[in-house]
Protein backbone atom coordinates (compact mmCIF):
# COMPACT_ATOMS: atom_id res chain seq x y z
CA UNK A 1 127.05 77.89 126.22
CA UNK A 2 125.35 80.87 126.65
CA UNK A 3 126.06 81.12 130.34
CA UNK A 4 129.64 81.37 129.23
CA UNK A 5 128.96 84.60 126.78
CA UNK A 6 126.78 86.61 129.86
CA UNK A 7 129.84 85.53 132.62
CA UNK A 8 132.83 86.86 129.94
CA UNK A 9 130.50 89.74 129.35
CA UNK A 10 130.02 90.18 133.03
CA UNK A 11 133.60 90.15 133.38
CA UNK A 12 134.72 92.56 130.70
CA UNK A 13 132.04 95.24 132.37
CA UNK A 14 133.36 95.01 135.63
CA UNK A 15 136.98 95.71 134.80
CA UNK A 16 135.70 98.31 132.18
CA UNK A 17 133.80 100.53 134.94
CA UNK A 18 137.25 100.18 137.56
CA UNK A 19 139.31 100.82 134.58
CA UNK A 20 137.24 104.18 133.35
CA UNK A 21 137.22 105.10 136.80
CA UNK A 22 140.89 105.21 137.27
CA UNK A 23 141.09 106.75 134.07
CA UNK A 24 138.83 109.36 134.79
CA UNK A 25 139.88 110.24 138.38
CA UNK A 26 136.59 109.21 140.12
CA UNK A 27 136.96 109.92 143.68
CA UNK A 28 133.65 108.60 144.56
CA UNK A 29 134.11 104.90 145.26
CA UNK A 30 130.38 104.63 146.21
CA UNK A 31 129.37 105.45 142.24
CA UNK A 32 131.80 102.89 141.10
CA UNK A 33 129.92 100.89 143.89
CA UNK A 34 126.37 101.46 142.45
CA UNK A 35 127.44 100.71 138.69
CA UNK A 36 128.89 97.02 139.77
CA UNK A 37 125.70 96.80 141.93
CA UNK A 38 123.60 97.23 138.98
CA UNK A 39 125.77 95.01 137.13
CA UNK A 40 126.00 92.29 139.17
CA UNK A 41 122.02 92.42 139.52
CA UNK A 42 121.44 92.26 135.45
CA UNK A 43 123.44 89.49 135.15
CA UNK A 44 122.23 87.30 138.26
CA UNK A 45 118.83 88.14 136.83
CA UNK A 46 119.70 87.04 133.50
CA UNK A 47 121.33 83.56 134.94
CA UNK A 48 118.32 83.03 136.76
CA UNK A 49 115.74 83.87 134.23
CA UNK A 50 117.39 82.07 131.88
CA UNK A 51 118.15 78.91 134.25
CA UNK A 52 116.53 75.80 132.71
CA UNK A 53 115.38 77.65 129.40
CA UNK A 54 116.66 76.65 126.21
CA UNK A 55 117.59 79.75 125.49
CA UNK A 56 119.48 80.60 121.93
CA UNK A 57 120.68 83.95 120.93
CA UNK A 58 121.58 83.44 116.97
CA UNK A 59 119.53 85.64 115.56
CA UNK A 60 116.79 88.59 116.45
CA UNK A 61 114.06 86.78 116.58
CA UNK A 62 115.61 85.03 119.49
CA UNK A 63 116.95 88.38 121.17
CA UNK A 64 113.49 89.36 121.48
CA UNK A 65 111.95 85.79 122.62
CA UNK A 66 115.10 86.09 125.01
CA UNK A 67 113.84 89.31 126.03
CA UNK A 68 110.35 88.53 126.70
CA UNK A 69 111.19 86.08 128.48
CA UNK A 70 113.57 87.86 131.09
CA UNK A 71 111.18 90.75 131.10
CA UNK A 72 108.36 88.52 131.91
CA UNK A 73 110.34 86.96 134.64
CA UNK A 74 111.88 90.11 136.31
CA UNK A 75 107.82 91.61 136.30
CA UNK A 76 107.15 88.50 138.56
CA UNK A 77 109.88 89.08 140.58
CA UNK A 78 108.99 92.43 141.26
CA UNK A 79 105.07 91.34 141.60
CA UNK A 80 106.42 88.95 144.22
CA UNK A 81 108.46 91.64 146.17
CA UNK A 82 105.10 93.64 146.51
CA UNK A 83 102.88 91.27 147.41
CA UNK A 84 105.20 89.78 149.91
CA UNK A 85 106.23 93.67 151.81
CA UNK A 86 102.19 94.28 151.71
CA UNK A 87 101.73 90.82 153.15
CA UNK A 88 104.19 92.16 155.90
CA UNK A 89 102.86 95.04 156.44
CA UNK A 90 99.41 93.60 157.40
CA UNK A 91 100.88 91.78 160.20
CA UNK A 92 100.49 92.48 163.82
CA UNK A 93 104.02 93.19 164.87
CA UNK A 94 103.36 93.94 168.47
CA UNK A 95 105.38 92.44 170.75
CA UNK A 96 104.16 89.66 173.21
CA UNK A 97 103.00 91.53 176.12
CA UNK A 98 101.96 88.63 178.77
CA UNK A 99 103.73 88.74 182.08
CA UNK A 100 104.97 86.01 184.23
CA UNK A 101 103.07 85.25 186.76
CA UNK A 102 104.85 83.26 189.84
C-alpha cells in the first residue's frame, strides 16, 4: 500500500518539475534533466530500502523509524560503493603482455 503512495508521489513530482519548467521558460533541458535524475534516484532508493520491510507511515513515530531505516540503508549503499571502487583500484590493470611464440 505504501508502494502505491511513493509511485503517485513519484508521479505528481515528475510532471510538477516539466510543468514549472514550461512555466518558467527553462531553456536548460539538462537542469530539468538533473532534478528527474535526483528524483528518480530517491524514490528507487526508497522502493528498495523499503522492499520486504513492513513499513507503516501513520504516524511520526513511524516517519522517523521509516527514516532510520532508509538512512541506514542508503549509508550501506554508499559504504559498499567505496569499498568496492578502492577494491578496484588495488587491482593490477595491466594488460597481458606475453607474446606468441610460433
Amino acid at each position: 500500500m505504501a508502494m502505491n503512495w511513493f509511485l503517485m508521489i513519484f508521479i505528481g513530482i515528475i510532471v510538477l518539475i516539466f510543468i514549472f519548467s514550461k512555466i518558467l521558460g527553462i531553456k536548460q533541458n539538462i537542469f530539468t534533466f538533473i532534478i528527474v535524475a535526483l528524483v528518480l534516484f530517491s524514490f528507487l532508493s526508497l522502493v528498495l530500502a523499503f522492499n520486504g520491510k513492513d513499513i507503516s507511515m501513520n504516524s511520526f513515530g513511524d516517519l522517523k523509524d521509516a527514516g532510520a531505516v532508509y538512512f541506514s540503508w542508503l549509508s550501506n549503499a554508499f559504504s559498499n560503493v567505496k569499498i568496492i571502487t578502492t577494491e578496484a583500484i588495488k587491482m593490477d590493470w595491466q594488460t597481458n603482455n606475453t607474446e606468441k611464440t610460433s
